[in-house]
C-alpha atoms as a PDB file:
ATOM      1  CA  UNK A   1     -25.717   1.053  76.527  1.00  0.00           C
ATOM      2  CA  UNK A   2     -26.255  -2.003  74.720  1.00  0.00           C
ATOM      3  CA  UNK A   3     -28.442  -0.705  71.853  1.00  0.00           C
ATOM      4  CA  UNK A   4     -25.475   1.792  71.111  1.00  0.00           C
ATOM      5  CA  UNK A   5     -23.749  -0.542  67.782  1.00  0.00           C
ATOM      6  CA  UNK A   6     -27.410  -0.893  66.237  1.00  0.00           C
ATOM      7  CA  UNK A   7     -27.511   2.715  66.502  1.00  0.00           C
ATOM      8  CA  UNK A   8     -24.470   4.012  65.668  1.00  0.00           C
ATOM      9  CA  UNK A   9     -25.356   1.656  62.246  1.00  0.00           C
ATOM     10  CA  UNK A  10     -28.646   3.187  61.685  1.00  0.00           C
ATOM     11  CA  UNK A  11     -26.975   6.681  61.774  1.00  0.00           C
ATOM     12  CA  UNK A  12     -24.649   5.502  58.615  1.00  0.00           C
ATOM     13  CA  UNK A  13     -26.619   3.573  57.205  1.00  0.00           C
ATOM     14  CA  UNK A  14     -27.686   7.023  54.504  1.00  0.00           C
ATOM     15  CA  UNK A  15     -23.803   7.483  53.357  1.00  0.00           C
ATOM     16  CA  UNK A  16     -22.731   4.483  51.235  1.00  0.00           C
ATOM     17  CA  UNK A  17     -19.009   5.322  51.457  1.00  0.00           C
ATOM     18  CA  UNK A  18     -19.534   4.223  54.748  1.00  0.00           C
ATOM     19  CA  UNK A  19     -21.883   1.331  54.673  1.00  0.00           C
ATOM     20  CA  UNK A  20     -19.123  -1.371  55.541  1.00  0.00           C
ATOM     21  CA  UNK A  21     -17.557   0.974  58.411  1.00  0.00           C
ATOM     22  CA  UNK A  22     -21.527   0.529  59.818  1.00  0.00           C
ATOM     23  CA  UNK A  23     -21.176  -2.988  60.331  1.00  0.00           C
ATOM     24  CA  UNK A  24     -18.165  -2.842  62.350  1.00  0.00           C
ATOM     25  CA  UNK A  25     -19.716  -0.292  64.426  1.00  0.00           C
ATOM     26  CA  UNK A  26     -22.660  -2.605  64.628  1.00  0.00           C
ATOM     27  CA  UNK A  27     -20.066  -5.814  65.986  1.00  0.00           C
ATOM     28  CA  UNK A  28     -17.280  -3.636  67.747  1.00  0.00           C
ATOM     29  CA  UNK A  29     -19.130  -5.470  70.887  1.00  0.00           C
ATOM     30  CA  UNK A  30     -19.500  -8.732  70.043  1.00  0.00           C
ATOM     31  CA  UNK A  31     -17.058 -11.181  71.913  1.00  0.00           C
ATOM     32  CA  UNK A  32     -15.350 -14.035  70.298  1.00  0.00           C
ATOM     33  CA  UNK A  33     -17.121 -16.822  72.269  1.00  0.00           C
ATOM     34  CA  UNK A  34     -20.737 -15.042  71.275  1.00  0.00           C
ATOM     35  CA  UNK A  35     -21.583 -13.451  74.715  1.00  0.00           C
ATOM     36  CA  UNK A  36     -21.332 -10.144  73.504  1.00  0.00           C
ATOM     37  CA  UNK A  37     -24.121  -7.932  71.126  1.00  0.00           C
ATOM     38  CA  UNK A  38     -26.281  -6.821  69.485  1.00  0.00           C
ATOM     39  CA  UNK A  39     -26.303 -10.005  67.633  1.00  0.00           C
ATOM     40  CA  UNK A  40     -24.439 -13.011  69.866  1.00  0.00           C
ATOM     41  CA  UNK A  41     -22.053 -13.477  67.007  1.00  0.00           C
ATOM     42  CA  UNK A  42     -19.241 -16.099  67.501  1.00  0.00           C
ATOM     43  CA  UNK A  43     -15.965 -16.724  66.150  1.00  0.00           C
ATOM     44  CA  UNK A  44     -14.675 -15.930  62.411  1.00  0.00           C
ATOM     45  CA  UNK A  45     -18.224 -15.081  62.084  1.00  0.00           C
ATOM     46  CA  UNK A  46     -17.515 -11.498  63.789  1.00  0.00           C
ATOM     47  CA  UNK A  47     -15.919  -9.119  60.942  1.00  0.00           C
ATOM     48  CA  UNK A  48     -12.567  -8.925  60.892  1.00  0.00           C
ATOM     49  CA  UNK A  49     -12.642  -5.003  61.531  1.00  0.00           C
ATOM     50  CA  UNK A  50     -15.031  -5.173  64.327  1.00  0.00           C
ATOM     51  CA  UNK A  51     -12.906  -8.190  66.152  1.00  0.00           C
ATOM     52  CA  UNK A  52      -9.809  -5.464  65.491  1.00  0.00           C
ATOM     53  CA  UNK A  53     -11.715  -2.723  66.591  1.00  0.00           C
ATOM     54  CA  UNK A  54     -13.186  -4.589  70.169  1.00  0.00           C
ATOM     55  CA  UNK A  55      -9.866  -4.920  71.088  1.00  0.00           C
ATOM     56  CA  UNK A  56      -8.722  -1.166  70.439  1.00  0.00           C
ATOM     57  CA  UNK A  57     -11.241  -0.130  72.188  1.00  0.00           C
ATOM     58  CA  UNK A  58     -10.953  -1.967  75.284  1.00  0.00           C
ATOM     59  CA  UNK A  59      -7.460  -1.518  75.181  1.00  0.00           C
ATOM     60  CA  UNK A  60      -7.972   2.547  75.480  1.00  0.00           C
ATOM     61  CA  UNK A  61     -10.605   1.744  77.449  1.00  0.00           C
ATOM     62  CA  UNK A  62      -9.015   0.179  80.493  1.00  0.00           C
ATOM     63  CA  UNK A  63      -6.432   2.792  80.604  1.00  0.00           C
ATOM     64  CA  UNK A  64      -9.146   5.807  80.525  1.00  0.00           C
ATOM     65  CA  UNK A  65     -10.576   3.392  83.572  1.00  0.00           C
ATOM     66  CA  UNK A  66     -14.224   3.603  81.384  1.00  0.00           C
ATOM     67  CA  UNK A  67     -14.162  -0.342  80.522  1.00  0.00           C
ATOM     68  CA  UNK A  68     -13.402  -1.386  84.666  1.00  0.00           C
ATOM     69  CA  UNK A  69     -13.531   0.530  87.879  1.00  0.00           C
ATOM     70  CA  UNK A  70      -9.974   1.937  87.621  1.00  0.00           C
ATOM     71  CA  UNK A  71      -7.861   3.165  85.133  1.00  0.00           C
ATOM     72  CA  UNK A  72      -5.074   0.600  84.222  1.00  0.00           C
ATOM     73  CA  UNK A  73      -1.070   0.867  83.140  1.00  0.00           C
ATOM     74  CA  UNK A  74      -0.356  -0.506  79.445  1.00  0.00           C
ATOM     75  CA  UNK A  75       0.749  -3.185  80.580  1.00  0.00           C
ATOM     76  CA  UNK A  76      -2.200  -4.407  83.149  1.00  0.00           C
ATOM     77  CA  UNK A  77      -4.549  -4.247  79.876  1.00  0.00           C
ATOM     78  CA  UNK A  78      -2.325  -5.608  78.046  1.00  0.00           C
ATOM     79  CA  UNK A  79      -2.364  -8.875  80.569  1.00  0.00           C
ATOM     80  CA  UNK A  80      -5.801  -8.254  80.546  1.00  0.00           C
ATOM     81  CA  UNK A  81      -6.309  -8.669  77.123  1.00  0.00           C
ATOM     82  CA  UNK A  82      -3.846 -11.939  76.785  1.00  0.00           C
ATOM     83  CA  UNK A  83      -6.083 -12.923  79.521  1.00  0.00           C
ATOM     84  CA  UNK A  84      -9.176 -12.823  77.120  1.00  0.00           C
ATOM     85  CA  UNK A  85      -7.715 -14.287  74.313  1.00  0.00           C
ATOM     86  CA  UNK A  86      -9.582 -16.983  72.671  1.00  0.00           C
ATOM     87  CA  UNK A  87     -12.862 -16.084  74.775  1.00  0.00           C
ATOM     88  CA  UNK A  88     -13.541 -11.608  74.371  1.00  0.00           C
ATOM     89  CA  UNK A  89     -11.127 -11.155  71.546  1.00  0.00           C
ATOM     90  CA  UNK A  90     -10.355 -12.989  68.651  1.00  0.00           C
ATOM     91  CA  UNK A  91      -7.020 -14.970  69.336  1.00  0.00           C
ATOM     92  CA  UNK A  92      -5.505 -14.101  65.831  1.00  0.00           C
ATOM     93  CA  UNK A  93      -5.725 -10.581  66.541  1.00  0.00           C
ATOM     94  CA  UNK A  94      -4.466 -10.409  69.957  1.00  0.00           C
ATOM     95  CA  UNK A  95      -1.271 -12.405  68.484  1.00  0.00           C
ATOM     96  CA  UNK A  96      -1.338  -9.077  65.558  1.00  0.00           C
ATOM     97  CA  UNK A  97      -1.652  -6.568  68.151  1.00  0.00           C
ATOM     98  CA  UNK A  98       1.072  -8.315  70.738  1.00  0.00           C
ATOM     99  CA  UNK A  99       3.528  -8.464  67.545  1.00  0.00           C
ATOM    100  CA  UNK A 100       3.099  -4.903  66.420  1.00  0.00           C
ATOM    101  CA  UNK A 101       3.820  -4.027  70.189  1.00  0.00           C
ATOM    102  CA  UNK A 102       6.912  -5.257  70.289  1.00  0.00           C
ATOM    103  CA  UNK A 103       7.835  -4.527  66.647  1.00  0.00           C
ATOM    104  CA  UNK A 104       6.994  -0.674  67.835  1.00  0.00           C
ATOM    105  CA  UNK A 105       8.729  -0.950  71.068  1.00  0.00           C
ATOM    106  CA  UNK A 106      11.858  -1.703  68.415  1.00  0.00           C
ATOM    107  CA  UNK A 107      11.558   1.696  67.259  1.00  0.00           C
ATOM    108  CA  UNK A 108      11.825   3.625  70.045  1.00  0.00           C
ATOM    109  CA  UNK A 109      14.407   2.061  72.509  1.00  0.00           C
ATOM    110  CA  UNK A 110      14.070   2.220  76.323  1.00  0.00           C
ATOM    111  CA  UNK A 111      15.965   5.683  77.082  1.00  0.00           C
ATOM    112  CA  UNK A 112      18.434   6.069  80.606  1.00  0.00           C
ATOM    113  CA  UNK A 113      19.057   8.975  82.057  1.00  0.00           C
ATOM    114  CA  UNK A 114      23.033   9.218  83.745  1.00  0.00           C
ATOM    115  CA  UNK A 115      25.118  11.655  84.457  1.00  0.00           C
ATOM    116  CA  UNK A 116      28.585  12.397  83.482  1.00  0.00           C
ATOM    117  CA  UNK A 117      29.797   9.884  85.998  1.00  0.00           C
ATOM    118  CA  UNK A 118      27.369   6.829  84.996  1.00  0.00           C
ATOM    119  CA  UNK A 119      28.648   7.144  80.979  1.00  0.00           C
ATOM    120  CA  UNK A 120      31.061   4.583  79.597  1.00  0.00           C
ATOM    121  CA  UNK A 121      32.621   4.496  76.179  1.00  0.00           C
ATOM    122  CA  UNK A 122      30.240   3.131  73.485  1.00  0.00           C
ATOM    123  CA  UNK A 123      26.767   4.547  74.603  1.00  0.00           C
ATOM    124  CA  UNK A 124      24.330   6.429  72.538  1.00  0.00           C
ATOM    125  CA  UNK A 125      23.012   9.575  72.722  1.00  0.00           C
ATOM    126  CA  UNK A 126      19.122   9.022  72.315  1.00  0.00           C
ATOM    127  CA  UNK A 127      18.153  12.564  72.195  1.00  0.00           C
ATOM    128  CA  UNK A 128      20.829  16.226  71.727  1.00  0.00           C
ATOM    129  CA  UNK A 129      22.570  17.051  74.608  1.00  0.00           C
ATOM    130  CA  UNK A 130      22.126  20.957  75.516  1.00  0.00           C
ATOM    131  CA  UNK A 131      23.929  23.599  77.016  1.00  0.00           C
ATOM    132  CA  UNK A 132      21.742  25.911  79.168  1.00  0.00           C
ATOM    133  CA  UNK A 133      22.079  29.063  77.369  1.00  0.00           C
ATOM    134  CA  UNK A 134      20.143  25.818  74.357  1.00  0.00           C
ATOM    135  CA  UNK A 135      22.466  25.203  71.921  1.00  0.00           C
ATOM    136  CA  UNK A 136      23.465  21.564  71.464  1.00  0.00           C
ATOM    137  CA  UNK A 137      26.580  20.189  72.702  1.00  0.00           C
ATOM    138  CA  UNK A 138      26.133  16.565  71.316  1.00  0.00           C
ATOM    139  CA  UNK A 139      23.762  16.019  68.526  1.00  0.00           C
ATOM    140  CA  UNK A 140      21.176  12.736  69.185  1.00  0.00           C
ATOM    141  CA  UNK A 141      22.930   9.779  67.922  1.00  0.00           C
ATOM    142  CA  UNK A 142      26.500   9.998  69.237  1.00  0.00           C
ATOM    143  CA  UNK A 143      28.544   7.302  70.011  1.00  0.00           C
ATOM    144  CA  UNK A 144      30.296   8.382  73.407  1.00  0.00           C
ATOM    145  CA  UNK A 145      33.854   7.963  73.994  1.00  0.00           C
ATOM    146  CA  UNK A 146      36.692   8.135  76.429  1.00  0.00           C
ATOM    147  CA  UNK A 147      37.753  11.743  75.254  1.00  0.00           C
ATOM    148  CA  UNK A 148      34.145  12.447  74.780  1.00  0.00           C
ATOM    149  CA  UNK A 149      33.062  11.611  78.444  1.00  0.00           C
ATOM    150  CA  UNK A 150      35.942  13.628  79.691  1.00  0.00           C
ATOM    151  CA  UNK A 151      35.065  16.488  77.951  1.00  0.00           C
ATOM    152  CA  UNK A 152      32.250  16.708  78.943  1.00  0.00           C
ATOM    153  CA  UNK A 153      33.035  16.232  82.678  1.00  0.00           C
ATOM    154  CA  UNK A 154      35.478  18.976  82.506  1.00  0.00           C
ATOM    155  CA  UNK A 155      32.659  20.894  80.924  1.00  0.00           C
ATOM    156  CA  UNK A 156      30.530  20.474  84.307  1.00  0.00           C
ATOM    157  CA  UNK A 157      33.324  21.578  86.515  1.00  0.00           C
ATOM    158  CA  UNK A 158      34.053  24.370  84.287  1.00  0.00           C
ATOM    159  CA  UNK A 159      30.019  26.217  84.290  1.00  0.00           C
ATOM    160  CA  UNK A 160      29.588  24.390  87.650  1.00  0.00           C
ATOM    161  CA  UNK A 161      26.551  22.758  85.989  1.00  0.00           C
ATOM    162  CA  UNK A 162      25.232  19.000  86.613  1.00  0.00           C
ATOM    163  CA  UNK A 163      24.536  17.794  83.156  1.00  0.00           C
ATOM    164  CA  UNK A 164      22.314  14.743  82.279  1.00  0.00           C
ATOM    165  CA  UNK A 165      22.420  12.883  79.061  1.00  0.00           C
ATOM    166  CA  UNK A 166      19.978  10.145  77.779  1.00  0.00           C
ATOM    167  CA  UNK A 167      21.297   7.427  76.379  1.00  0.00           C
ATOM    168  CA  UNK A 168      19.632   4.532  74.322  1.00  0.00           C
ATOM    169  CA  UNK A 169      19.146   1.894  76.533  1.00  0.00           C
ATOM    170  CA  UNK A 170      19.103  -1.341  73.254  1.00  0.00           C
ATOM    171  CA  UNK A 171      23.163  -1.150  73.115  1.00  0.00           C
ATOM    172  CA  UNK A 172      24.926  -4.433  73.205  1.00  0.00           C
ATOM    173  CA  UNK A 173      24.884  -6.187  77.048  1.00  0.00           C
ATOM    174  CA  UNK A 174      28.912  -5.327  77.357  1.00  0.00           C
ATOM    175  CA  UNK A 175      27.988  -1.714  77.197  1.00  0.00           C
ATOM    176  CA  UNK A 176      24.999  -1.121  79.193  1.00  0.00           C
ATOM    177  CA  UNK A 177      25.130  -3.783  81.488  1.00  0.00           C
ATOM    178  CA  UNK A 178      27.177  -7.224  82.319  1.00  0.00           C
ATOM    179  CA  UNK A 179      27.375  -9.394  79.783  1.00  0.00           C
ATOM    180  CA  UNK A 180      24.769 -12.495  80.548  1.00  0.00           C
ATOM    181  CA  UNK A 181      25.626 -15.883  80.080  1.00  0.00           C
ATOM    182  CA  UNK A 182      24.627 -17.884  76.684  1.00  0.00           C
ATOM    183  CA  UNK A 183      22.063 -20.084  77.490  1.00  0.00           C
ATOM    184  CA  UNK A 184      22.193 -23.430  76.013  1.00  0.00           C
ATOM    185  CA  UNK A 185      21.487 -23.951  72.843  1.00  0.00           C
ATOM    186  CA  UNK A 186      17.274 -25.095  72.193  1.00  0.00           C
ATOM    187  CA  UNK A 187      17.429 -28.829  72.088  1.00  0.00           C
ATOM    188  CA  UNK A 188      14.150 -28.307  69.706  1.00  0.00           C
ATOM    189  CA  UNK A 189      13.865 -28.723  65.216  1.00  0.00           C
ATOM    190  CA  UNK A 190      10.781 -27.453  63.016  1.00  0.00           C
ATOM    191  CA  UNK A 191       8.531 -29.819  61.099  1.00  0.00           C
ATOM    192  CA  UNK A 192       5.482 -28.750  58.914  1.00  0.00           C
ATOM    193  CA  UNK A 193       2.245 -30.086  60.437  1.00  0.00           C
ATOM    194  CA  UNK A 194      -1.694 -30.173  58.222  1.00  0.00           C
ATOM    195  CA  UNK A 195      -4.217 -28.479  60.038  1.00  0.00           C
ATOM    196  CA  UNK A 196      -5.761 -31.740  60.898  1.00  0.00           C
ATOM    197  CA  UNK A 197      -3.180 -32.825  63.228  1.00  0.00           C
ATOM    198  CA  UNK A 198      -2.495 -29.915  64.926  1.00  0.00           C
ATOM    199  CA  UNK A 199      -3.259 -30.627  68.935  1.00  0.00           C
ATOM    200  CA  UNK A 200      -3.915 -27.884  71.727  1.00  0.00           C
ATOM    201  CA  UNK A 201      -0.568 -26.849  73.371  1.00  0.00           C
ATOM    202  CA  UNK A 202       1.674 -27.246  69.910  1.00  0.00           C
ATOM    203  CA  UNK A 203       4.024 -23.986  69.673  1.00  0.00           C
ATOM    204  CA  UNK A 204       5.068 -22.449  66.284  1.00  0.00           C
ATOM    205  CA  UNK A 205       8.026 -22.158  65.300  1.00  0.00           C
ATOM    206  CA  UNK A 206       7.702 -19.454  62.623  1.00  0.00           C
ATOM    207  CA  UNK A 207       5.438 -16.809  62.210  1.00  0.00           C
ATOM    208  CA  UNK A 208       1.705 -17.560  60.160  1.00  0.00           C
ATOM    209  CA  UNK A 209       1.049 -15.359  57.889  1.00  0.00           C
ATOM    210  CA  UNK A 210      -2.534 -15.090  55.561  1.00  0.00           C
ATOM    211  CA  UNK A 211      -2.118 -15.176  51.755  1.00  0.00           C
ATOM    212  CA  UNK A 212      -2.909 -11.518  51.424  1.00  0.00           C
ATOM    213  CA  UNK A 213      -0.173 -10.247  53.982  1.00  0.00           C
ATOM    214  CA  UNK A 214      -1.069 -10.039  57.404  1.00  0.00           C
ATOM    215  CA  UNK A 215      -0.446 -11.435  60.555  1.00  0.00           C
ATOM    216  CA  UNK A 216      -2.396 -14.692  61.726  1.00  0.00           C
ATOM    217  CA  UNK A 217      -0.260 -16.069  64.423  1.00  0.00           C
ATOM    218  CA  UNK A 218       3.130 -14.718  65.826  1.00  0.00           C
ATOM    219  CA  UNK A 219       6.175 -17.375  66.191  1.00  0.00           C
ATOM    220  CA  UNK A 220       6.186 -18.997  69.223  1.00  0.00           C
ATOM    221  CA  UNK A 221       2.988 -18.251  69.769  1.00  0.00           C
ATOM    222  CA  UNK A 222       1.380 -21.727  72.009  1.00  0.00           C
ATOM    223  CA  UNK A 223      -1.684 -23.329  69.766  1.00  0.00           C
ATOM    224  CA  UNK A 224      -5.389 -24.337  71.303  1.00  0.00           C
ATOM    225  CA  UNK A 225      -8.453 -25.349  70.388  1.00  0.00           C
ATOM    226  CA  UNK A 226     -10.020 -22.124  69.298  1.00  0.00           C
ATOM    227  CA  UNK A 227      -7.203 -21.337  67.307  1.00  0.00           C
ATOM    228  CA  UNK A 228      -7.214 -24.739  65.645  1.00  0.00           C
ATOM    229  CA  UNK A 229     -10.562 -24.278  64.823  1.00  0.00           C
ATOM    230  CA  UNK A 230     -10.125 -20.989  63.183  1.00  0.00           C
ATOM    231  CA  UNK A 231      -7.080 -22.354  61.035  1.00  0.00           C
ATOM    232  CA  UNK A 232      -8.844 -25.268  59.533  1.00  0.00           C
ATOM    233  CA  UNK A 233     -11.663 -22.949  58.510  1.00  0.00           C
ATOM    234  CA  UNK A 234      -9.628 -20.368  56.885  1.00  0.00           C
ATOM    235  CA  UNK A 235      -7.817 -23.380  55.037  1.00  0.00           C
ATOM    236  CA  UNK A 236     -11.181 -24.641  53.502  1.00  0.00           C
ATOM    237  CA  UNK A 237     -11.667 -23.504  50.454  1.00  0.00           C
ATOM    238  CA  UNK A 238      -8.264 -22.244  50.020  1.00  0.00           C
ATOM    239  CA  UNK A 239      -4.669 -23.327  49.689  1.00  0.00           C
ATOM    240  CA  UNK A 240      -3.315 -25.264  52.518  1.00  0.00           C
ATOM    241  CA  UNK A 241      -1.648 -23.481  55.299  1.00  0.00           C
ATOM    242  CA  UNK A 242       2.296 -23.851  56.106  1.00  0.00           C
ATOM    243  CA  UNK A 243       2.327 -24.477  59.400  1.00  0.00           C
ATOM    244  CA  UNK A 244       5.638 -25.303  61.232  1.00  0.00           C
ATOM    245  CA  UNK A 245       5.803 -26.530  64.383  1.00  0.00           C
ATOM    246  CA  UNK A 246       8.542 -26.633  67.508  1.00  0.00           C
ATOM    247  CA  UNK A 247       9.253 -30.591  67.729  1.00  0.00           C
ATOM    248  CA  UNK A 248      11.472 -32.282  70.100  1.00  0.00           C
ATOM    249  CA  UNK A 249      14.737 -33.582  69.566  1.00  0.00           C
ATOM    250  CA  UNK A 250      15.612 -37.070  69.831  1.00  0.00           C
END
């Protein structure tokens, strides 16, 4: 098992168009703190890819049940994984992957199913409402009302059919559910810290992002000492990082 990532190298290693995607294969097992192999590798140390690519896999592989003794729901690997962060996977790329979660979980709302009886004025259509000989009564995307819901309703009674429509479940609390009350307003401001005096257990107020583009640390996201670490070496030799940081009022 663990002479697999030499291996799978040594099999590429005759195509040069693939030379790079060889090393990752070679470090897709190497853990963050160094306990992993072939080669113990620690930290920023690991290629980026193969630090990416350790946490794919293990994130498919808990829910296939090949990585543990049981196959686990999205979410238990993804607590898993948060669980790991900073010691099997590299902390920078757990905040990516957590951030592109919910930035994809934006795209495809949380659907209800109701019936006619459950609807009130204002909800969404998430997918086309059908009549059972299949052609569409509502088309996905329609904004229910009054004289829509009734309609329908006297539809049901009419063909003495049950109908069921699936609605998108990110409306506004007032049509969905109860409103909630505000909560009070964050008694917090920003201020731009240097690396050097960032502390463990600092939160970010903005997002980090790297020069070239991507991801490095998602707002909010609670600082520590590997993570620290990692930002003053990616500021050496480069231009200083903007990093802004949740401070108290007083």
């Amino acid at each position: 098992m663990m002479t697999h990532p030499a291996k799978g190298q040594q099999l590429l290693m005759a195509v040069e168009q693939l030379a790079e995607a060889a090393i990752l294969i070679r470090h897709h097992h190497e853990l963050f703190n160094g306990k992993g192999y072939p080669d113990q590798l620690v930290g920023l140390v690991i290629p980026l890819g193969a630090r990416i690519l350790a946490l794919a896999n293990d994130y498919d592989a808990l829910q296939c049940g090949t990585l543990t003794l049981r196959e686990h729901t999205p979410i238990e690997a993804q607590q898993l994984i948060q669980k790991e962060r900073g010691l099997r996977y590299d902390p920078t790329v757990v905040d990516a992957f957590f951030a592109m979660l919910i930035e994809e979980a934006k795209k495809h709302p949380q659907e209800l199913n109701l019936r006619v009886g459950q609807l009130k004025p204002g909800m969404v259509l998430s997918r086309d409402l059908l009549h059972r000989d299949g052609y569409t009564l509502l088309p996905k995307g329609r904004v229910l009302n009054t004289e829509t819901i009734n309609r329908i309703a006297s539809l049901e009674v009419s063909e003495g059919q049950t109908l069921m429509l699936t609605i998108r479940n990110d409306a506004t609390p007032s049509v969905l559910r109860d409103r909630q009350p505000e909560p009070p307003p964050s008694l917090w401001k920003e201020k731009l810290v240097p690396t050097e005096r960032l502390r463990p257990g600092m939160v970010l107020s903005r997002s980090l992002y790297h020069k070239e583009g991507y991801l490095l640390l998602a707002s909010f996201g609670k600082l520590d000492e590997a993570i620290i670490r990692q930002l003053i070496e990616l500021e050496r030799g480069g231009e200083p990082l903007k990093i802004f940081i949740r401070a108290a009022e007083h």
